[in-house]
C-alpha atoms as a PDB file:
ATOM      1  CA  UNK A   1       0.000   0.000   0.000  1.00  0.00           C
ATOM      2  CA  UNK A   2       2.017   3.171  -1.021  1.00  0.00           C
ATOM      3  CA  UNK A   3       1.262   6.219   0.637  1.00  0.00           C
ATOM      4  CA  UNK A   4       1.256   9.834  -0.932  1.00  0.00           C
ATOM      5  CA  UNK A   5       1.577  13.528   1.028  1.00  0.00           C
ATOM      6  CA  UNK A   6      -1.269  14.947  -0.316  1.00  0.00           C
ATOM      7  CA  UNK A   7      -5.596  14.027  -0.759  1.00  0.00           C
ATOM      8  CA  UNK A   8      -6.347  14.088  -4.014  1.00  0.00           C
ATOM      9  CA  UNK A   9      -9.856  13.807  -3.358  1.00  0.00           C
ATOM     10  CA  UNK A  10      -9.561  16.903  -0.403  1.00  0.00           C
ATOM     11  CA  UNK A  11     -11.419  14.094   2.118  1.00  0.00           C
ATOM     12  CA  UNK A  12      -8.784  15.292   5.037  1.00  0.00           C
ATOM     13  CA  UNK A  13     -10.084  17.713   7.341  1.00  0.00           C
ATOM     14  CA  UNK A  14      -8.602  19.988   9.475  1.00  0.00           C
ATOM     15  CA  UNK A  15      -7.840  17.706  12.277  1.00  0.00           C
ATOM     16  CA  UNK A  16      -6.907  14.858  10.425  1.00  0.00           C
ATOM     17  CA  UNK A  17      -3.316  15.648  10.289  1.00  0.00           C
ATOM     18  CA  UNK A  18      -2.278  12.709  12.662  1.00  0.00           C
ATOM     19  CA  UNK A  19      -3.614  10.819   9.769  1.00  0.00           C
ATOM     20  CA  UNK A  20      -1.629   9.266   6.363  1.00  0.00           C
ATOM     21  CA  UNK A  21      -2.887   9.371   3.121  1.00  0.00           C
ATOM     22  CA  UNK A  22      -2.829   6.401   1.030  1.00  0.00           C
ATOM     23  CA  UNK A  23      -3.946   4.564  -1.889  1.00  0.00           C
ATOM     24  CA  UNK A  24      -3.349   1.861  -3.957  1.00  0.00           C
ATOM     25  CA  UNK A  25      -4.596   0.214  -7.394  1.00  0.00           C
ATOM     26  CA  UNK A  26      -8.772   0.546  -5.973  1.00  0.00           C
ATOM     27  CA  UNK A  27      -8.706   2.085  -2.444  1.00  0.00           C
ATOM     28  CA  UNK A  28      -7.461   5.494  -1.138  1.00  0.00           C
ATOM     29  CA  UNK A  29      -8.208   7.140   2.075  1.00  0.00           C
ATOM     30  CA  UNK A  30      -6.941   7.928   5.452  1.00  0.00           C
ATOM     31  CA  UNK A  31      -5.356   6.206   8.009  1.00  0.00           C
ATOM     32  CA  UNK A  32      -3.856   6.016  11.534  1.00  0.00           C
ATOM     33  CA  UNK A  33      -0.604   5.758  12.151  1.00  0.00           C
ATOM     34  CA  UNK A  34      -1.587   3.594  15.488  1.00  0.00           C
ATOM     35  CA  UNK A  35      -2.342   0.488  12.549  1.00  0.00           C
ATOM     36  CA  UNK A  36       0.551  -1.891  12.281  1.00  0.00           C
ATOM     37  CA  UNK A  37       1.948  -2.134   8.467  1.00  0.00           C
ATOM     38  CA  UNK A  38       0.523  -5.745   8.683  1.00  0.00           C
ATOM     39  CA  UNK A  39      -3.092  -4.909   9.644  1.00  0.00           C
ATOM     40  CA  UNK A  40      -2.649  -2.150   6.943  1.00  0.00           C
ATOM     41  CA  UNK A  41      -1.709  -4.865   4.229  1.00  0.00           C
ATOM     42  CA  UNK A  42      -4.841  -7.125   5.590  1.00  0.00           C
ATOM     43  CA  UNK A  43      -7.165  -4.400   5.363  1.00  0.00           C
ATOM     44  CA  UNK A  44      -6.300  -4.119   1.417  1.00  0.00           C
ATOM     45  CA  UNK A  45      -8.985  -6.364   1.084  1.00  0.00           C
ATOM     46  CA  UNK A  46     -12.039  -5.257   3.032  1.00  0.00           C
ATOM     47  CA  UNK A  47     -14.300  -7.455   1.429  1.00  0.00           C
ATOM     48  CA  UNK A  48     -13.086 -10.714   2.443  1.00  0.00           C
ATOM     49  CA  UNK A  49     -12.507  -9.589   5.705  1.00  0.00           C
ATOM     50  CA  UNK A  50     -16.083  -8.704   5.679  1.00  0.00           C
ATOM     51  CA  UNK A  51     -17.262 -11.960   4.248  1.00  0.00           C
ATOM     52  CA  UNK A  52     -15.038 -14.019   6.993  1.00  0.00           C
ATOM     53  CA  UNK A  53     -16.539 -12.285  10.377  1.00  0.00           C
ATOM     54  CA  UNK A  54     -19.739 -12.558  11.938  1.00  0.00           C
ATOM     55  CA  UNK A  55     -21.482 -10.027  10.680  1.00  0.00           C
ATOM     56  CA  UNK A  56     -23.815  -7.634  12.719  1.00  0.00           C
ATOM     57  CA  UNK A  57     -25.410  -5.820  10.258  1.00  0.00           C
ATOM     58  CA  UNK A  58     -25.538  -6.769   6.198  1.00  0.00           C
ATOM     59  CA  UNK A  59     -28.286  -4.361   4.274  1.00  0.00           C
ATOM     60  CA  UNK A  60     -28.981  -2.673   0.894  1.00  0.00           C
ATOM     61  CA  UNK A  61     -26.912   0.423   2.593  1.00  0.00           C
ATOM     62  CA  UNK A  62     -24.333  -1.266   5.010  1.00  0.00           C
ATOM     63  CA  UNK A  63     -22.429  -4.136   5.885  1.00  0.00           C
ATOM     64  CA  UNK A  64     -20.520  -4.673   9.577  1.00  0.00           C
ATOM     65  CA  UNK A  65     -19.294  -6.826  11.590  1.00  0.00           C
ATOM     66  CA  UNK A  66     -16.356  -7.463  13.877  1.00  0.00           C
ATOM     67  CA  UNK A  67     -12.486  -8.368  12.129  1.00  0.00           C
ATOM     68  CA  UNK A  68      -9.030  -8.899  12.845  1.00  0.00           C
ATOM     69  CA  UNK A  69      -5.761  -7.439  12.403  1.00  0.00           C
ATOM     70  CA  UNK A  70      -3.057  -8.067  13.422  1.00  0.00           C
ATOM     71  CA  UNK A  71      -3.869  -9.817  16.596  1.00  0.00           C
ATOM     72  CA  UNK A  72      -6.524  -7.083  17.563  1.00  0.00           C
ATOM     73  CA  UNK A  73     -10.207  -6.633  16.838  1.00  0.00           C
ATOM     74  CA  UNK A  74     -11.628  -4.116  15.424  1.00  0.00           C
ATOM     75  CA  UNK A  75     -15.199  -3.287  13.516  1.00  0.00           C
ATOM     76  CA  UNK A  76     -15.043  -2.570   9.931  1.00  0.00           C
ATOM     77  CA  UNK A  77     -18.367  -0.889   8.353  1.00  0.00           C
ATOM     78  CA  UNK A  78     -18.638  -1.331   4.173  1.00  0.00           C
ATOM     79  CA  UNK A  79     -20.995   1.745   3.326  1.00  0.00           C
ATOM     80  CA  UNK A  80     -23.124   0.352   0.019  1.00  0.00           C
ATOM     81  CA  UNK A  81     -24.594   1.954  -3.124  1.00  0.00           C
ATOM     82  CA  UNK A  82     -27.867   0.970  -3.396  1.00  0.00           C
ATOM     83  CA  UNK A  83     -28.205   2.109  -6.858  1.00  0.00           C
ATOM     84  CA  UNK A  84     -26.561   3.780  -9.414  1.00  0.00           C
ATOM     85  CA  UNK A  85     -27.734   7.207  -9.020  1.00  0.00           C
ATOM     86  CA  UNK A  86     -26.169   6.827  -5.356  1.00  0.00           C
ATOM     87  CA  UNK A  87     -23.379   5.405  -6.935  1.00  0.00           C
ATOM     88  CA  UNK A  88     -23.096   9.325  -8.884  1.00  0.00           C
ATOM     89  CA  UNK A  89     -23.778  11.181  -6.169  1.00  0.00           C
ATOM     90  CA  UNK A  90     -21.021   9.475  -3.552  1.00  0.00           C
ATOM     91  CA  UNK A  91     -18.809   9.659  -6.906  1.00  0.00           C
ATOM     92  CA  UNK A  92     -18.361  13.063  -6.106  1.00  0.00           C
ATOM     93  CA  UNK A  93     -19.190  14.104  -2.406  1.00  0.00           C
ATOM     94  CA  UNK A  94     -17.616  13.643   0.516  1.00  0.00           C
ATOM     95  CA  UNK A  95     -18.559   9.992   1.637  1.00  0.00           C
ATOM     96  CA  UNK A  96     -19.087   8.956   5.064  1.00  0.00           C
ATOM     97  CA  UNK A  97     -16.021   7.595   6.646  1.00  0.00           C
ATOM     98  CA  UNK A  98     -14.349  10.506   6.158  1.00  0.00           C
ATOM     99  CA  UNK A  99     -17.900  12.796   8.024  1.00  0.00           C
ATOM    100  CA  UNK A 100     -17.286  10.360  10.455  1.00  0.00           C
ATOM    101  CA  UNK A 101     -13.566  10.652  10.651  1.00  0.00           C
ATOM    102  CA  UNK A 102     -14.238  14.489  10.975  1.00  0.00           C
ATOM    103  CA  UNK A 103     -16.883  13.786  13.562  1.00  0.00           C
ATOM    104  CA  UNK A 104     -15.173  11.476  15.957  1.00  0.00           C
ATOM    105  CA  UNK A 105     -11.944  14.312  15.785  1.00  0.00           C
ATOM    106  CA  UNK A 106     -14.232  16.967  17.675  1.00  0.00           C
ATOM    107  CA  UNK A 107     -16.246  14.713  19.724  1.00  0.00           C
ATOM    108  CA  UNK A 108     -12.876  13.479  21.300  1.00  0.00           C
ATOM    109  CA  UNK A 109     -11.542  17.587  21.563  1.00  0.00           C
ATOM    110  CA  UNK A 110     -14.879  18.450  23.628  1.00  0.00           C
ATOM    111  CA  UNK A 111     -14.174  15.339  25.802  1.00  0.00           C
ATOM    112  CA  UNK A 112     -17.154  13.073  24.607  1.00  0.00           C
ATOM    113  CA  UNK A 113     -16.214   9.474  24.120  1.00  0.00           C
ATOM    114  CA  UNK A 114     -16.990   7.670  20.932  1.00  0.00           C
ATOM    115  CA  UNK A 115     -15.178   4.693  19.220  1.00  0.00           C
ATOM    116  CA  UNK A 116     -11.546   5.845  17.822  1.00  0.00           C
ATOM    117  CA  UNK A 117     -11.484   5.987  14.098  1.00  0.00           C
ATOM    118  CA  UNK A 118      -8.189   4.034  12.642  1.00  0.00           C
ATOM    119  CA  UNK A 119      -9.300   4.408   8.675  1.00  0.00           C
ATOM    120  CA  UNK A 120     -11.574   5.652   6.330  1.00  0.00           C
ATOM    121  CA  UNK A 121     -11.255   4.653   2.982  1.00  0.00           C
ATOM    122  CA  UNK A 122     -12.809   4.490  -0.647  1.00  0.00           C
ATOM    123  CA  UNK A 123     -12.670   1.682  -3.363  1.00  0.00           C
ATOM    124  CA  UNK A 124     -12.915   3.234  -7.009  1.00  0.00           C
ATOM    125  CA  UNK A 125     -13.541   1.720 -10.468  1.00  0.00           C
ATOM    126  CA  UNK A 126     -11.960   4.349 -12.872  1.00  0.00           C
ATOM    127  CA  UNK A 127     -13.975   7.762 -11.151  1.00  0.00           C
ATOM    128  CA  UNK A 128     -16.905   5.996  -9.582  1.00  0.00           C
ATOM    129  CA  UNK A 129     -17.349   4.933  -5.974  1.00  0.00           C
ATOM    130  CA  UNK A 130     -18.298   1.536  -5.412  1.00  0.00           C
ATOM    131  CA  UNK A 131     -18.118   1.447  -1.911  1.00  0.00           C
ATOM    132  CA  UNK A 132     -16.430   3.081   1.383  1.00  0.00           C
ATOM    133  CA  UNK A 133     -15.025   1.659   4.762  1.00  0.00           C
ATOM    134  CA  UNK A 134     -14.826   2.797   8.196  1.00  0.00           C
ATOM    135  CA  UNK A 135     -11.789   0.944  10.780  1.00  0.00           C
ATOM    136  CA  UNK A 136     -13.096   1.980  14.143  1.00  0.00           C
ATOM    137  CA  UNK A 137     -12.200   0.087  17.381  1.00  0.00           C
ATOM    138  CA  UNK A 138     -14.081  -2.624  18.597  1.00  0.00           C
ATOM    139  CA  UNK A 139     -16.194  -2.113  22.131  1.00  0.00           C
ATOM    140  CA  UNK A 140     -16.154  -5.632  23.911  1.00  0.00           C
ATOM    141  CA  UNK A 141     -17.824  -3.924  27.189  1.00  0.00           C
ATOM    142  CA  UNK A 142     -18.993  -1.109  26.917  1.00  0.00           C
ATOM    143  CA  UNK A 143     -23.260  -0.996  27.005  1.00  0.00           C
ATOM    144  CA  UNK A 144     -25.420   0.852  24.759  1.00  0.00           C
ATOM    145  CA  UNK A 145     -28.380   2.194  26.907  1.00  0.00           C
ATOM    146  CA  UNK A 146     -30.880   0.203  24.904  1.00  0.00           C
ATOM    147  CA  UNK A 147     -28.895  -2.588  26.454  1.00  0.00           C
ATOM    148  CA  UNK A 148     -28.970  -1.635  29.857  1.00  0.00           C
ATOM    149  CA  UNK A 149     -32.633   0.614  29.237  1.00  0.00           C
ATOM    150  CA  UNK A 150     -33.953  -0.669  32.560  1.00  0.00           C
ATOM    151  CA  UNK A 151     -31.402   0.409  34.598  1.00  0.00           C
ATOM    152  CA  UNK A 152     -32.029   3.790  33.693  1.00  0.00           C
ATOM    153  CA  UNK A 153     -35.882   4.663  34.015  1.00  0.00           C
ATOM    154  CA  UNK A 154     -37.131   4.856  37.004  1.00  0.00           C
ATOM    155  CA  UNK A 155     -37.930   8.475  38.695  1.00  0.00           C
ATOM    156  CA  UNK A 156     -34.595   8.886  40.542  1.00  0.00           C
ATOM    157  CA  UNK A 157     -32.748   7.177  37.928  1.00  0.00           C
ATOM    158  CA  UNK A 158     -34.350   9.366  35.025  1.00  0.00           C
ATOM    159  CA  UNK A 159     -33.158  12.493  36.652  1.00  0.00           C
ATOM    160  CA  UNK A 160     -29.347  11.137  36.315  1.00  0.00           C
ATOM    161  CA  UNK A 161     -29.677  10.458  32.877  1.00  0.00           C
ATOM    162  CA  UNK A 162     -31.402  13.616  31.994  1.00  0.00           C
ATOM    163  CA  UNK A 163     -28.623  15.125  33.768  1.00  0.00           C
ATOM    164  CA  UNK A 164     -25.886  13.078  31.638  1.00  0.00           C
ATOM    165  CA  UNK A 165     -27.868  13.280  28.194  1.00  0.00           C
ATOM    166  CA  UNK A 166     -28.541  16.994  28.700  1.00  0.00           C
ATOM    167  CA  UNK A 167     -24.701  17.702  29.620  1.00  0.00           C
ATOM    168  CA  UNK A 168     -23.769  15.729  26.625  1.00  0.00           C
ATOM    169  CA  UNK A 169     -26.138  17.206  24.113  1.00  0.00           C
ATOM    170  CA  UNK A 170     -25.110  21.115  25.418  1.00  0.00           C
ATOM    171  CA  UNK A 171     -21.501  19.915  24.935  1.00  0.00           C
ATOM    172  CA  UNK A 172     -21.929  19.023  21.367  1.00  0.00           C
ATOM    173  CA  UNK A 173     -24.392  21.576  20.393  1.00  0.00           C
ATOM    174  CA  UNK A 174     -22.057  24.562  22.020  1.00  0.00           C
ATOM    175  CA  UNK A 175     -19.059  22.806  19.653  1.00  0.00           C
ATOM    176  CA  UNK A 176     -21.089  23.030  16.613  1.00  0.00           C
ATOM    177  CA  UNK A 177     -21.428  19.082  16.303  1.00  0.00           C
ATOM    178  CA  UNK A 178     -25.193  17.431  15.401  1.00  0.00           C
ATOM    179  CA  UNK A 179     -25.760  13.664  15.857  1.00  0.00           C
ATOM    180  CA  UNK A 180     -28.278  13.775  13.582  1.00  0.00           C
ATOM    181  CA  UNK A 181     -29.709  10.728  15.219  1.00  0.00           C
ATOM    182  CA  UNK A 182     -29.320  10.289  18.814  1.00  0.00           C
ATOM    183  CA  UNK A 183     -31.246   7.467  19.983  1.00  0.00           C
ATOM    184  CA  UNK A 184     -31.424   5.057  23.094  1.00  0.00           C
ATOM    185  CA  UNK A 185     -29.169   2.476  20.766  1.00  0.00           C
ATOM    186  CA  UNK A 186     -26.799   5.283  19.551  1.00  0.00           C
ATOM    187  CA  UNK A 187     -25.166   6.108  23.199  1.00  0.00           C
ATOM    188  CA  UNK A 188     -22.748   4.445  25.140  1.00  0.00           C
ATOM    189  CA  UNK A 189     -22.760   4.205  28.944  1.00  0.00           C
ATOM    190  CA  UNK A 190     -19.612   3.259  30.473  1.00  0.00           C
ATOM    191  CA  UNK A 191     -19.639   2.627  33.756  1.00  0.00           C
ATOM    192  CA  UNK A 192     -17.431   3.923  36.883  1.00  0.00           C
ATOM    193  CA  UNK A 193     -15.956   2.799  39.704  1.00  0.00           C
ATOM    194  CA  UNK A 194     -18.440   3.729  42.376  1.00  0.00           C
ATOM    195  CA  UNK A 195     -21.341   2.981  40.642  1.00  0.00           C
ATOM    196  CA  UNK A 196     -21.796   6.433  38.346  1.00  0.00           C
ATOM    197  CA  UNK A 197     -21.478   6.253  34.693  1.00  0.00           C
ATOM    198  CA  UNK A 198     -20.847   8.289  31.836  1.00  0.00           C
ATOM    199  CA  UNK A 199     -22.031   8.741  28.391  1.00  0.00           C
ATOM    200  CA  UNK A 200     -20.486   8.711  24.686  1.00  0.00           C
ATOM    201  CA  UNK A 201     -21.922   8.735  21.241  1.00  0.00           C
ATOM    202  CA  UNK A 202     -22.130   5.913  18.393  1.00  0.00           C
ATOM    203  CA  UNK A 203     -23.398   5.748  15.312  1.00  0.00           C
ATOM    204  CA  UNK A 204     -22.048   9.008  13.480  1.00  0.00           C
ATOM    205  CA  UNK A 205     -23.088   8.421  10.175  1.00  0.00           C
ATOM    206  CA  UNK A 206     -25.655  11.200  10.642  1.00  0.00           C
ATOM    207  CA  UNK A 207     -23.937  13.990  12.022  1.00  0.00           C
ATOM    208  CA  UNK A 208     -23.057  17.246  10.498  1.00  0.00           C
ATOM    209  CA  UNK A 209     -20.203  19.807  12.290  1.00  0.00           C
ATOM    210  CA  UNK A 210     -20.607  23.521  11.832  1.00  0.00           C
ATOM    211  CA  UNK A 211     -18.308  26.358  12.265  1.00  0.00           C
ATOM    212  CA  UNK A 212     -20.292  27.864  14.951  1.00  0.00           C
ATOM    213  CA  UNK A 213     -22.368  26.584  17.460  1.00  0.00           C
ATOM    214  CA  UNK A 214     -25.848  25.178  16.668  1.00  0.00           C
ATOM    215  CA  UNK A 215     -29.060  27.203  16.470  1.00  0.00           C
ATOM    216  CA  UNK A 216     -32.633  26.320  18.581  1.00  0.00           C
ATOM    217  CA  UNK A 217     -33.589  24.750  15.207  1.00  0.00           C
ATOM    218  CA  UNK A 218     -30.731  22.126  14.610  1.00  0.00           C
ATOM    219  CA  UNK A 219     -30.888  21.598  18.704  1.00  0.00           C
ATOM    220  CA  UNK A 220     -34.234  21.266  18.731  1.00  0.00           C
ATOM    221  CA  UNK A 221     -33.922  17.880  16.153  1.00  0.00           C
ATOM    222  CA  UNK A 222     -31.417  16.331  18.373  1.00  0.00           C
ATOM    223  CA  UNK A 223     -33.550  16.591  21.605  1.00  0.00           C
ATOM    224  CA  UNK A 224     -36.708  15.457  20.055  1.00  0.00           C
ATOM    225  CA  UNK A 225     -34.876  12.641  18.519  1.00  0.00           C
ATOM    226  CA  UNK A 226     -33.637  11.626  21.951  1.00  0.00           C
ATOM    227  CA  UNK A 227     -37.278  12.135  24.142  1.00  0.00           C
ATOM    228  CA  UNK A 228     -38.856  10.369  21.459  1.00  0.00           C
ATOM    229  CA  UNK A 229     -36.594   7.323  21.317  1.00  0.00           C
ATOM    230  CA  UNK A 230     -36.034   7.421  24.997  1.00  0.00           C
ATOM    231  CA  UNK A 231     -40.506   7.094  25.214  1.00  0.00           C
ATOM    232  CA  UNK A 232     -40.782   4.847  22.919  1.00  0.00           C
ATOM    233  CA  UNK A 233     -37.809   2.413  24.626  1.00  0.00           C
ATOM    234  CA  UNK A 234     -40.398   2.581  27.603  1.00  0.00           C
ATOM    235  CA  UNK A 235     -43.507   1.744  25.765  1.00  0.00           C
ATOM    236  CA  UNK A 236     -42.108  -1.488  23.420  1.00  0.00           C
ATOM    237  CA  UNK A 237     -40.622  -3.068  27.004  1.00  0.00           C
ATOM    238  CA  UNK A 238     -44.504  -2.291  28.812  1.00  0.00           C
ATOM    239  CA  UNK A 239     -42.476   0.319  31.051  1.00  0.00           C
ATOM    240  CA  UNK A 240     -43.818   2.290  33.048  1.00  0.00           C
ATOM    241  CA  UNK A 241     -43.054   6.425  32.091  1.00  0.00           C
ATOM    242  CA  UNK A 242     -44.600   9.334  32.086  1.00  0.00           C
ATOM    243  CA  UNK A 243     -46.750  10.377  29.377  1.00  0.00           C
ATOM    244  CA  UNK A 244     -44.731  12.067  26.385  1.00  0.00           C
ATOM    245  CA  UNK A 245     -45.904  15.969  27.252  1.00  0.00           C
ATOM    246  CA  UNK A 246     -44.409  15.449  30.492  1.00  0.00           C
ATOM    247  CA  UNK A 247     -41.203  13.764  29.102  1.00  0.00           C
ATOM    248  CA  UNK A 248     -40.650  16.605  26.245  1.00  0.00           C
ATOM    249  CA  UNK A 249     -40.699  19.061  29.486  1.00  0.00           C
ATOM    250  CA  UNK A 250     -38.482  17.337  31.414  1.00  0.00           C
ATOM    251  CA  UNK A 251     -35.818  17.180  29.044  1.00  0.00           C
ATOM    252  CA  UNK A 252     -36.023  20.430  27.802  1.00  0.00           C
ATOM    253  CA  UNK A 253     -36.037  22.236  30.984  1.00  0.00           C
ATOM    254  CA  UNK A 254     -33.023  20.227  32.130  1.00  0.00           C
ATOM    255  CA  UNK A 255     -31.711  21.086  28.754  1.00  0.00           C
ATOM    256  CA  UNK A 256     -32.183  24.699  30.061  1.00  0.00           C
ATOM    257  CA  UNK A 257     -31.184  24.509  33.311  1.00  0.00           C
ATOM    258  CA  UNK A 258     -27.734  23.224  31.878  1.00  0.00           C
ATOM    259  CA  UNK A 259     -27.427  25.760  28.559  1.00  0.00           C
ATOM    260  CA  UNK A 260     -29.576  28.902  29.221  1.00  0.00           C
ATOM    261  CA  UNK A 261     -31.514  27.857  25.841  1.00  0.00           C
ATOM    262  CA  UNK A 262     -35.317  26.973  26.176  1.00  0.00           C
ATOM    263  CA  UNK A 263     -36.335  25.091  23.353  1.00  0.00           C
ATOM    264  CA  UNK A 264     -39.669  24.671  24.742  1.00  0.00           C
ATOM    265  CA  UNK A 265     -42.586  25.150  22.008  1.00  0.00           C
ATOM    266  CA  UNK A 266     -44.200  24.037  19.093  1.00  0.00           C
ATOM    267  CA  UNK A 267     -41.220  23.002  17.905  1.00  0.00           C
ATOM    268  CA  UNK A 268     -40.052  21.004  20.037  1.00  0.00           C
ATOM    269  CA  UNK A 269     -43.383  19.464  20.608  1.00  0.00           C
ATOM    270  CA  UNK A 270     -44.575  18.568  17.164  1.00  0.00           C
ATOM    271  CA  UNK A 271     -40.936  16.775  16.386  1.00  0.00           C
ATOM    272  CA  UNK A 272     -41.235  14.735  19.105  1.00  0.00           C
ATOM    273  CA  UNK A 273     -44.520  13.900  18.783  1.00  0.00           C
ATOM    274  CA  UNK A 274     -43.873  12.759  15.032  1.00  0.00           C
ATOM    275  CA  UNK A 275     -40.636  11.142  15.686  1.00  0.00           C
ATOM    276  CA  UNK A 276     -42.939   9.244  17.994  1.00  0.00           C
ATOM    277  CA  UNK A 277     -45.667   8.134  16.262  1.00  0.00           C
ATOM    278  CA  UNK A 278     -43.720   7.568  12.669  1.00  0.00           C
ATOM    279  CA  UNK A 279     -43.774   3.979  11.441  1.00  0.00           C
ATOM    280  CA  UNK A 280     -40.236   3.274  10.498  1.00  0.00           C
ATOM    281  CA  UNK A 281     -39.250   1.090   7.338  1.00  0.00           C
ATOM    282  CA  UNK A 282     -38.197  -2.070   8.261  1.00  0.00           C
END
C-alpha cells in the first residue's frame, strides 16, 4: 500500500493531520498511524474480511461486523450503493467515513467518548465509488443504553440520565457538532468505579459539524430525537413512564437549566410527537 503527502480527493479535514494518506490500485483514504503495516496490508482487502466475520449488520446500505488485524479486533463498516444514481452522487461528495472521521476528531476535543477511528477509505472503479469503509475500534464492554434501558428509568434514575444526556447534548451543540440521530441504541454508557457512569456517542453516520455553534432549530432535532426514542424504549418493554408531554418538558427544561436555551414550544413538541408516532421502514 504506497502512501502519498497529499488528498487528491480533499477528504482530510482539518484535524486529520495525525492521519496518512494512502492509496493503492482501488482504495485510497486515510489512516492512523496507530495500525501496524501488517493490519494495513490485511485491510487491502475489506471485502473478504467482511465476508469471513460474523457479521452484525448486512443491508442494501451497510455491511458490519467485527475483524481482525493483526492480533486485535476491530469493527469494519462497508458503506453500500444501493443504486446507481447513489453510486453518482457518492462519486463526487464527501462519503461517510471521512464525516465520520471528521466527527469522531471533535467529539474526542470536547471530551465526549466515541469509538476511535483508525481508517476511512474508498474503493474506485476508474472515477466511480463503489463502496467506502470505516476501521473503528471494537467495544467488547462497553453498554449501549438500549442494552442496559432498565437500569435507567425509574424516577430517581431518570433524573441522572437527563442530567448526563442533557450535559452531553449542550456539549456538542455549544461545539457546533449534530448527531443527527441520537437514539437510546446510539449512546454508550460506560460505567465507573463507584457505581456512576458516563455517556459517549455511536453511530455518526448522521452527524453534520458547523463552524459555529448550533441554532434552537438544529438543537431542537437532536432533543426530540432523543425524548422520542427514549418514550418509545419505555412503551415497546410495557415500562412504566410518564406520558410524552411530560417527558418533552423534562428534558427540555433540564436542557435549560444546563445551557440557558429553552427550546420549549411548538417546535419542540410537534418533532417529538412525530418522531414518535412515525412507522419506520423495516
Amino acid at each position: 500500500m504506497s502512501s502519498q503527502k497529499t488528498n487528491n480527493e480533499d477528504h482530510s479535514s482539518d484535524k486529520s493531520s495525525d492521519f496518512r494518506f494512502f492509496k493503492n490500485s482501488s482504495l485510497q483514504g486515510l489512516v492512523s498511524p496507530k495500525l501496524s503495516a501488517q493490519a494495513l496490508e490485511s485491510l487491502q482487502g475489506p471485502d473478504v474480511l467482511l465476508e469471513e466475520s460474523e457479521l452484525e449488520k448486512d443491508s442494501r446500505s451497510t455491511t458490519a461486523g467485527a475483524i481482525e488485524l493483526d492480533g486485535h479486533t476491530y469493527f469494519l463498516k462497508r458503506y453500500n450503493n444501493k443504486d446507481f444514481k447513489r453510486t453518482l452522487k457518492n462519486s463526487v461528495r464527501q462519503t461517510r467515513p471521512f464525516k465520520v472521521l471528521k466527527t469522531a476528531q471533535a467529539l474526542k476535543d470536547v471530551g465526549i467518548f466515541t469509538p476511535e477511528v483508525y481508517a476511512a477509505l474508498n474503493y474506485r472503479r476508474g472515477l466511480l465509488l463503489k463502496s467506502s469503509y470505516l476501521l473503528s475500534a471494537f467495544l467488547d464492554s462497553a453498554k449501549t443504553a438500549n442494552q442496559v434501558f432498565e437500569k435507567l428509568v425509574g424516577k430517581e434514575n431518570l433524573e441522572i440520565f437527563l442530567n448526563k444526556s442533557g450535559e452531553i447534548l449542550v456539549k456538542i451543540h455549544d461545539a457546533g457538532i449534530m448527531h443527527g440521530d441520537i437514539k437510546i441504541s446510539n449512546i454508550i454508557v460506560k460505567p465507573n468505579a463507584d457505581k456512576s457512569y458516563d455517556l459517549g456517542l455511536l453511530d455518526l453516520d448522521s452527524t453534520h459539524c458547523y463552524n459555529e455553534a448550533l441554532p434552537e432549530k438544529r438543537r431542537s432535532r437532536d432533543l426530540a430525537r432523543l425524548i422520542s426514542s427514549y418514550f418509545l424504549s419505555c412503551k415497546h418493554r410495557d415500562l412504566e413512564t410518564t406520558t410524552l408531554d411530560v417527558l418533552i418538558e423534562s428534558f427540555a427544561a433540564k436542557y435549560c437549566d444546563i445551557s440557558g436555551i429553552d427550546l420549549r414550544g411548538d417546535r419542540l413538541t410537534q418533532r417529538t410527537e412525530y418522531l414518535s408516532s412515525r412507522v419506520r421502514k423495516k
